[in-house]
C-alpha atoms as a PDB file:
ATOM      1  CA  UNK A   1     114.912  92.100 117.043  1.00  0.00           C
ATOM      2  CA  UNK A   2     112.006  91.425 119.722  1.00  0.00           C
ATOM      3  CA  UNK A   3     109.613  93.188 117.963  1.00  0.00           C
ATOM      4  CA  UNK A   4     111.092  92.707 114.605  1.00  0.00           C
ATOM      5  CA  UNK A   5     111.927  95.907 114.855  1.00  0.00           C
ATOM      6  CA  UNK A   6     109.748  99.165 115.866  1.00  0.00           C
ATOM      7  CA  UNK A   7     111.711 101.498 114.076  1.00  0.00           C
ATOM      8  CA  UNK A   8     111.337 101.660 110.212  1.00  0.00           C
ATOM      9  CA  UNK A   9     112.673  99.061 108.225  1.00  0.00           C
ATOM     10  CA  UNK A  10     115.388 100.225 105.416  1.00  0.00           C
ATOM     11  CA  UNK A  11     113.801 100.814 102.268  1.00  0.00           C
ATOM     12  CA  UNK A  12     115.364  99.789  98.960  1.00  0.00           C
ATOM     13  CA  UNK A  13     114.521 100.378  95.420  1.00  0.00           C
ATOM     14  CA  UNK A  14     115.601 100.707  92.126  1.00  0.00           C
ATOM     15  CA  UNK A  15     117.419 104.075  91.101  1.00  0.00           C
ATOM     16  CA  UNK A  16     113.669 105.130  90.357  1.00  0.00           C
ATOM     17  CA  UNK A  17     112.479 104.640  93.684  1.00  0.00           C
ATOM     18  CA  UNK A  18     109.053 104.727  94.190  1.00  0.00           C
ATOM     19  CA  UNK A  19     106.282 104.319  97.153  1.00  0.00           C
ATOM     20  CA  UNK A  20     105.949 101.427  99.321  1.00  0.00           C
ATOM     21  CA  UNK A  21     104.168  99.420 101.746  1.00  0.00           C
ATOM     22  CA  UNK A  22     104.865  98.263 105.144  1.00  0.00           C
ATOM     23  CA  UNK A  23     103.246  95.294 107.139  1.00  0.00           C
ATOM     24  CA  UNK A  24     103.378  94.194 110.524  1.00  0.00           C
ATOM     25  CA  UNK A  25     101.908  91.236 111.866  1.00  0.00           C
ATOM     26  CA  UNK A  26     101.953  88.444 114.398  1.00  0.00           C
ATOM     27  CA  UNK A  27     102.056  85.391 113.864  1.00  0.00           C
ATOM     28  CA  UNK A  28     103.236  81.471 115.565  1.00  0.00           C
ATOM     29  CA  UNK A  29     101.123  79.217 118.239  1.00  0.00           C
ATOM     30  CA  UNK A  30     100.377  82.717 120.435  1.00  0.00           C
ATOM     31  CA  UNK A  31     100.873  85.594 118.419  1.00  0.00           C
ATOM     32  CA  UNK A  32     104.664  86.332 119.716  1.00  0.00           C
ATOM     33  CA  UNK A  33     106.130  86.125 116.690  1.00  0.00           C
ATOM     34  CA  UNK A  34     106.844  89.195 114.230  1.00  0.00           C
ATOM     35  CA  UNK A  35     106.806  89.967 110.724  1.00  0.00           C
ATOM     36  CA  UNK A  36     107.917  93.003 109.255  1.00  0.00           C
ATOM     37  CA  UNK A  37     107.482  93.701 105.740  1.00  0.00           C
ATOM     38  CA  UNK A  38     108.381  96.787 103.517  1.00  0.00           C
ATOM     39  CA  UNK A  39     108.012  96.132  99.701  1.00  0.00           C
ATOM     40  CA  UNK A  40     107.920  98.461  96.757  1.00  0.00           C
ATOM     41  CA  UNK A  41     106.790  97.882  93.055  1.00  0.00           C
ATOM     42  CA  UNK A  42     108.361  98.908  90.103  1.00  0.00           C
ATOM     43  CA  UNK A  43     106.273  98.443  86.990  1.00  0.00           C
ATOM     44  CA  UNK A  44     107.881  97.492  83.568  1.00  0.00           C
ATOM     45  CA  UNK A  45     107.106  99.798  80.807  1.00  0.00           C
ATOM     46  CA  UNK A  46     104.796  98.571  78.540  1.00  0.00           C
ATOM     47  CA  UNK A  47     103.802  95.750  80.322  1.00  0.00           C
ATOM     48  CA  UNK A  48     101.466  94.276  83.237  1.00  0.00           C
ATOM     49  CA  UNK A  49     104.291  92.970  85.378  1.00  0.00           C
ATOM     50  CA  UNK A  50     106.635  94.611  87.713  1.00  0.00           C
ATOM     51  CA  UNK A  51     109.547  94.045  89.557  1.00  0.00           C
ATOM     52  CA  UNK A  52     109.359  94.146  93.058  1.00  0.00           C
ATOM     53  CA  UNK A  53     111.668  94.828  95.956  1.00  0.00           C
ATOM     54  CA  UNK A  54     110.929  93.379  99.878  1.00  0.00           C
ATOM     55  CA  UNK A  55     112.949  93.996 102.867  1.00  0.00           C
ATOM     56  CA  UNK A  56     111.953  92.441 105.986  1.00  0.00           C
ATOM     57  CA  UNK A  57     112.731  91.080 109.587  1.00  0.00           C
ATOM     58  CA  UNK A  58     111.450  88.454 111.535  1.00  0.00           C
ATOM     59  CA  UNK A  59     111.122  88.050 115.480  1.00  0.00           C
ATOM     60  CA  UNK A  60     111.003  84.285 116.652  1.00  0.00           C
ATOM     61  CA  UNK A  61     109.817  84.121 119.798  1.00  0.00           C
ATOM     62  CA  UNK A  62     107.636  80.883 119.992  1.00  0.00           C
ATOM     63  CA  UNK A  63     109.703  78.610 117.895  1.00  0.00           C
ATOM     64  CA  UNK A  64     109.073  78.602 114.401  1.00  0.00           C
ATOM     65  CA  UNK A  65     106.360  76.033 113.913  1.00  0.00           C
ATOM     66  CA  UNK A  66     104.430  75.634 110.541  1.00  0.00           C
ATOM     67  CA  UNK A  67     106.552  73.437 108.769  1.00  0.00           C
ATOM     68  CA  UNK A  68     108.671  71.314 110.292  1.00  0.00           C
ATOM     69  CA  UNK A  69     111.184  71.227 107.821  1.00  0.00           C
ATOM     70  CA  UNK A  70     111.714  75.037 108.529  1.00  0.00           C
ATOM     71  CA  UNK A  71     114.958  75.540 110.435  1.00  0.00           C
ATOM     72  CA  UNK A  72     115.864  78.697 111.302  1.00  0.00           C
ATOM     73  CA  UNK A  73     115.254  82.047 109.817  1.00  0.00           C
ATOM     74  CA  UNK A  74     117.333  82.411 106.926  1.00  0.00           C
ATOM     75  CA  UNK A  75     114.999  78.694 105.604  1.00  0.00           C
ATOM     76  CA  UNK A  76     111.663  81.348 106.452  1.00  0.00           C
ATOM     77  CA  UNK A  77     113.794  83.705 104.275  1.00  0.00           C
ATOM     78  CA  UNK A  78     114.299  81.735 101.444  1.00  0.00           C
ATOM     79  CA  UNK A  79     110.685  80.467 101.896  1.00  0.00           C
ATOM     80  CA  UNK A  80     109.401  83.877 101.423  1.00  0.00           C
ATOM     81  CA  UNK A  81     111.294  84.771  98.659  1.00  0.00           C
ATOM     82  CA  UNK A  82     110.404  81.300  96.430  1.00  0.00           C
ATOM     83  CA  UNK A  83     106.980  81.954  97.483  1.00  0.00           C
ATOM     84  CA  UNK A  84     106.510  84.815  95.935  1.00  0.00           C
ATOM     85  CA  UNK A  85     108.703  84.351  92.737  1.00  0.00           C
ATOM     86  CA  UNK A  86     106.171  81.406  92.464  1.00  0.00           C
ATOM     87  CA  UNK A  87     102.655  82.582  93.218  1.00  0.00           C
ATOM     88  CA  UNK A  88     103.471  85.871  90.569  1.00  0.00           C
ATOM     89  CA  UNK A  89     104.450  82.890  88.069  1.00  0.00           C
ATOM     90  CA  UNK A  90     101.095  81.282  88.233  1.00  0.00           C
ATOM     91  CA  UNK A  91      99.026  84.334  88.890  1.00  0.00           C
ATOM     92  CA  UNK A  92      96.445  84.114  86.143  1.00  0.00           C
ATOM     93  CA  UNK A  93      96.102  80.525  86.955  1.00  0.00           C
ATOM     94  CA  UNK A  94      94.931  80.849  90.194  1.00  0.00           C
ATOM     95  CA  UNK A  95      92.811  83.658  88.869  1.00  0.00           C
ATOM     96  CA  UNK A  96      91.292  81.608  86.292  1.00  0.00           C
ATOM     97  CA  UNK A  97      90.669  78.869  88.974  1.00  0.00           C
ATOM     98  CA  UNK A  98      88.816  81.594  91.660  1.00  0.00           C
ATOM     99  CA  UNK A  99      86.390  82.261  88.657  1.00  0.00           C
ATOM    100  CA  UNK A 100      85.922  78.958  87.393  1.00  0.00           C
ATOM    101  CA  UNK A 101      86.505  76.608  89.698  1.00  0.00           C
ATOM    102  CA  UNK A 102      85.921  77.927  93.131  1.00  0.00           C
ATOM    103  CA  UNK A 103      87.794  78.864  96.733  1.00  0.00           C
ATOM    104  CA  UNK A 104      88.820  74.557  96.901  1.00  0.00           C
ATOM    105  CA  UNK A 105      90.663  74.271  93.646  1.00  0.00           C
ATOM    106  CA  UNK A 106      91.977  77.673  94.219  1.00  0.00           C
ATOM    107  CA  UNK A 107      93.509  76.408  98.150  1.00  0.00           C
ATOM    108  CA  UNK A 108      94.116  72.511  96.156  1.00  0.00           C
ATOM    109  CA  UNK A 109      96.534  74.357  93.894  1.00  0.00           C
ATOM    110  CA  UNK A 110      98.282  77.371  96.331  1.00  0.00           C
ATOM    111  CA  UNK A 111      98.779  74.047  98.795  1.00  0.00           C
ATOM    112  CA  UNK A 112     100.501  72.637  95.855  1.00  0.00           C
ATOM    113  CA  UNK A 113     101.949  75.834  95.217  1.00  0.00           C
ATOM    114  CA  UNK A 114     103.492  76.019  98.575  1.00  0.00           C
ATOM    115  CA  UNK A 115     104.772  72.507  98.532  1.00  0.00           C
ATOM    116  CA  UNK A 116     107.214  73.406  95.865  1.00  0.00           C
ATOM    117  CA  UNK A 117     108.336  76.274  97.647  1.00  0.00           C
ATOM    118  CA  UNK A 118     109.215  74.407 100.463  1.00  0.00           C
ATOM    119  CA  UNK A 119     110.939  72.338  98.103  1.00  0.00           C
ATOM    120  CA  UNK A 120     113.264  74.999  96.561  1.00  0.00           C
ATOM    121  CA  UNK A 121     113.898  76.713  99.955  1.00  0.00           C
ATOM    122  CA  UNK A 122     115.445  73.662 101.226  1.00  0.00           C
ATOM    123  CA  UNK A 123     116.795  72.578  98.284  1.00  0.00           C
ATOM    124  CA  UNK A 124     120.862  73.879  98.140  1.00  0.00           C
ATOM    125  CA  UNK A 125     121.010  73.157  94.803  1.00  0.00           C
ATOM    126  CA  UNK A 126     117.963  74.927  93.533  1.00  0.00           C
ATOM    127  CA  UNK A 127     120.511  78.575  94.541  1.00  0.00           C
ATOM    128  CA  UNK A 128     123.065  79.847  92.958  1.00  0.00           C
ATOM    129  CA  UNK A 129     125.442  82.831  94.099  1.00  0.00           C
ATOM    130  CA  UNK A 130     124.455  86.064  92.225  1.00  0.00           C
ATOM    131  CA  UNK A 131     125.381  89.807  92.276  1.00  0.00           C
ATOM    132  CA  UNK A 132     123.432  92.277  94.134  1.00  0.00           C
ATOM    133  CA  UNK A 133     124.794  96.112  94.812  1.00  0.00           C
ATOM    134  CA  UNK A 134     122.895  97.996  97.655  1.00  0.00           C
ATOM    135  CA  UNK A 135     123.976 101.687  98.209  1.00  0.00           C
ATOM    136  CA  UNK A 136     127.303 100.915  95.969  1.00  0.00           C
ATOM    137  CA  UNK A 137     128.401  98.213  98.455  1.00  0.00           C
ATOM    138  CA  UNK A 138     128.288  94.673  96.578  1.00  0.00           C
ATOM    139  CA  UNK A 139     126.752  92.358  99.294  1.00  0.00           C
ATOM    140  CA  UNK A 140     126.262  88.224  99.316  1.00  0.00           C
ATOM    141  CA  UNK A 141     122.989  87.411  97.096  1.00  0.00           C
ATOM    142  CA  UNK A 142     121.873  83.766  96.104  1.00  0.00           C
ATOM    143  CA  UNK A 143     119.279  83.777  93.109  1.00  0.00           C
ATOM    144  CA  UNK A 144     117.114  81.186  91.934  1.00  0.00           C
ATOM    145  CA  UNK A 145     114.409  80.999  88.898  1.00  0.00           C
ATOM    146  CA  UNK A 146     111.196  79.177  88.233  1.00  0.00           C
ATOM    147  CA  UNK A 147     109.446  79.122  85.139  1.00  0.00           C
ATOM    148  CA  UNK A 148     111.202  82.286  84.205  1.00  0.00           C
ATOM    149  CA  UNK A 149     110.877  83.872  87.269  1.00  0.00           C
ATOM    150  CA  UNK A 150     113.683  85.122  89.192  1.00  0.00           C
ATOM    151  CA  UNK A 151     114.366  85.844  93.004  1.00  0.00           C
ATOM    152  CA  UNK A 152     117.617  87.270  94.252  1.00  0.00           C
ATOM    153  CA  UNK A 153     118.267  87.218  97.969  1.00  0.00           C
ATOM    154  CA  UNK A 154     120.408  88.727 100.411  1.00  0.00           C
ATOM    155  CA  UNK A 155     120.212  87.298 104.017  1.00  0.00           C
ATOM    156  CA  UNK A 156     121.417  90.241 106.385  1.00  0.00           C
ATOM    157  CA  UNK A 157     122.830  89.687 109.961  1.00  0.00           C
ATOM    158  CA  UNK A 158     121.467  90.605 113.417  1.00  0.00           C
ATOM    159  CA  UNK A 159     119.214  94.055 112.930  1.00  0.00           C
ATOM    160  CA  UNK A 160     119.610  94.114 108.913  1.00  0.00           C
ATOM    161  CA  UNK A 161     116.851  93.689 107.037  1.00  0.00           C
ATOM    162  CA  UNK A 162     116.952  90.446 104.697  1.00  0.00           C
ATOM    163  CA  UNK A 163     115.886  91.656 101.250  1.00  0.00           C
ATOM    164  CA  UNK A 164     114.762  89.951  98.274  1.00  0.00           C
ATOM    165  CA  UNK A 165     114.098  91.109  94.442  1.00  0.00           C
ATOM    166  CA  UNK A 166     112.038  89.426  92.077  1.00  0.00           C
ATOM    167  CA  UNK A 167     110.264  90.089  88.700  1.00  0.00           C
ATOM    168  CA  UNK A 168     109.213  88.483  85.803  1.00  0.00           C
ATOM    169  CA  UNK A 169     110.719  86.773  82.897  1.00  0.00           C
ATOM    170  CA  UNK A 170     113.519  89.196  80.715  1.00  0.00           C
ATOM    171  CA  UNK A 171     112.785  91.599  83.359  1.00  0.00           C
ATOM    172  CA  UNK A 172     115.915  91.424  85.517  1.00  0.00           C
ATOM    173  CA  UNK A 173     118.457  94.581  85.686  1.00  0.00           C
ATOM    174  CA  UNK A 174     121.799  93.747  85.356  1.00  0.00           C
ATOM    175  CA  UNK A 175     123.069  94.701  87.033  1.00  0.00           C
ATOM    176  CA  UNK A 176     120.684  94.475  89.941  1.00  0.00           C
ATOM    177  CA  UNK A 177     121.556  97.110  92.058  1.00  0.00           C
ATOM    178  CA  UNK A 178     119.481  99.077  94.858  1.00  0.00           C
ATOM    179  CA  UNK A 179     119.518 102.352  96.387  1.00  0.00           C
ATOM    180  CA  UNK A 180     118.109 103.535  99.555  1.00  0.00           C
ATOM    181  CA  UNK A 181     114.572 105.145  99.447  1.00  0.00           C
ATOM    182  CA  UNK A 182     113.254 107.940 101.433  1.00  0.00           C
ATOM    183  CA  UNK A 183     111.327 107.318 104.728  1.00  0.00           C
ATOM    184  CA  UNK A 184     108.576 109.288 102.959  1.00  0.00           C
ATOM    185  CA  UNK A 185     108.161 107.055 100.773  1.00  0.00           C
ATOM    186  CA  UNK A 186     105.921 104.836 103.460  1.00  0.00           C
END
């Protein structure tokens, strides 16, 4: 994984796959580090929300800095995936705030915001084993919720991709299971 990876990260999706995005970018005290990101929407029918599906891999080169409560990489993993299960929960919020309050209430609150992601990445408790299928193969998942919101996470080893799934309140499959998406689909 020294450069996270220059060949194409798997892509997963729900049976209906649909197109993605992929993002690469460095990132610790000297830009050595490596983040890889492929993620894929799925809108709901009938609504504004949407489920959506990240895989990604991480290359630690510089140590891993930011927070200091940060471990190792499967804490970034679990970072990533409460962060974004909580941002989507208070997305009109923070919109409100950028129109009526301004860019320092907006950072105030996403600093807040990240402080209780920290809180439920390290936080054992805060995950409970879950079921996740990828490609028929049932693989290790841990899940967690906030205000409705759900995350499930899978952790891979060595050169697989850790992936995470998260959508919106009522809106999880069950089963949740994912199938491999095209390459064309970058």
């Amino acid at each position: 994984m020294s450069g996270a990876g220059d060949e194409p990260l798997p892509l997963y999706g729900l049976p209906d796959a649909w197109p993605g995005e992929r993002r690469r970018r460095k990132h610790g005290p000297r830009g050595k580090d490596v983040l890889d990101v492929w993620s894929g929407r799925h809108s709901l029918t009938g609504s504004d929300s949407a489920i959506e599906v990240c895989s990604q891999r991480r290359a630690i080169h510089e140590g891993l800095g930011g927070s200091l409560r940060v471990t190792g990489p499967e804490d970034l993993i679990r970072l990533d995936a409460a962060w974004a299960a909580i941002v989507s929960a208070h997305e009109e919020e923070l919109e409100a705030l950028r129109t009526t309050s301004g860019p320092d209430a907006v950072r105030h609150r996403v600093h807040e915001l990240d402080e209780a992601a920290q809180r439920i990445a390290h936080d054992a408790a805060a995950w409970q084993s879950s079921q996740l299928t990828i490609d028929g193969r049932s693989v290790e998942a841990i899940e967690m919720t906030y205000n409705g919101w759900w995350v499930v996470l899978h952790i891979g080893i060595d050169e697989v991709a850790d992936v995470y799934v998260y959508g919106p309140p009522g809106a999880r499959p069950t089963p949740l299971v994912l199938e491999s998406i095209s390459p064309a689909a970058y």
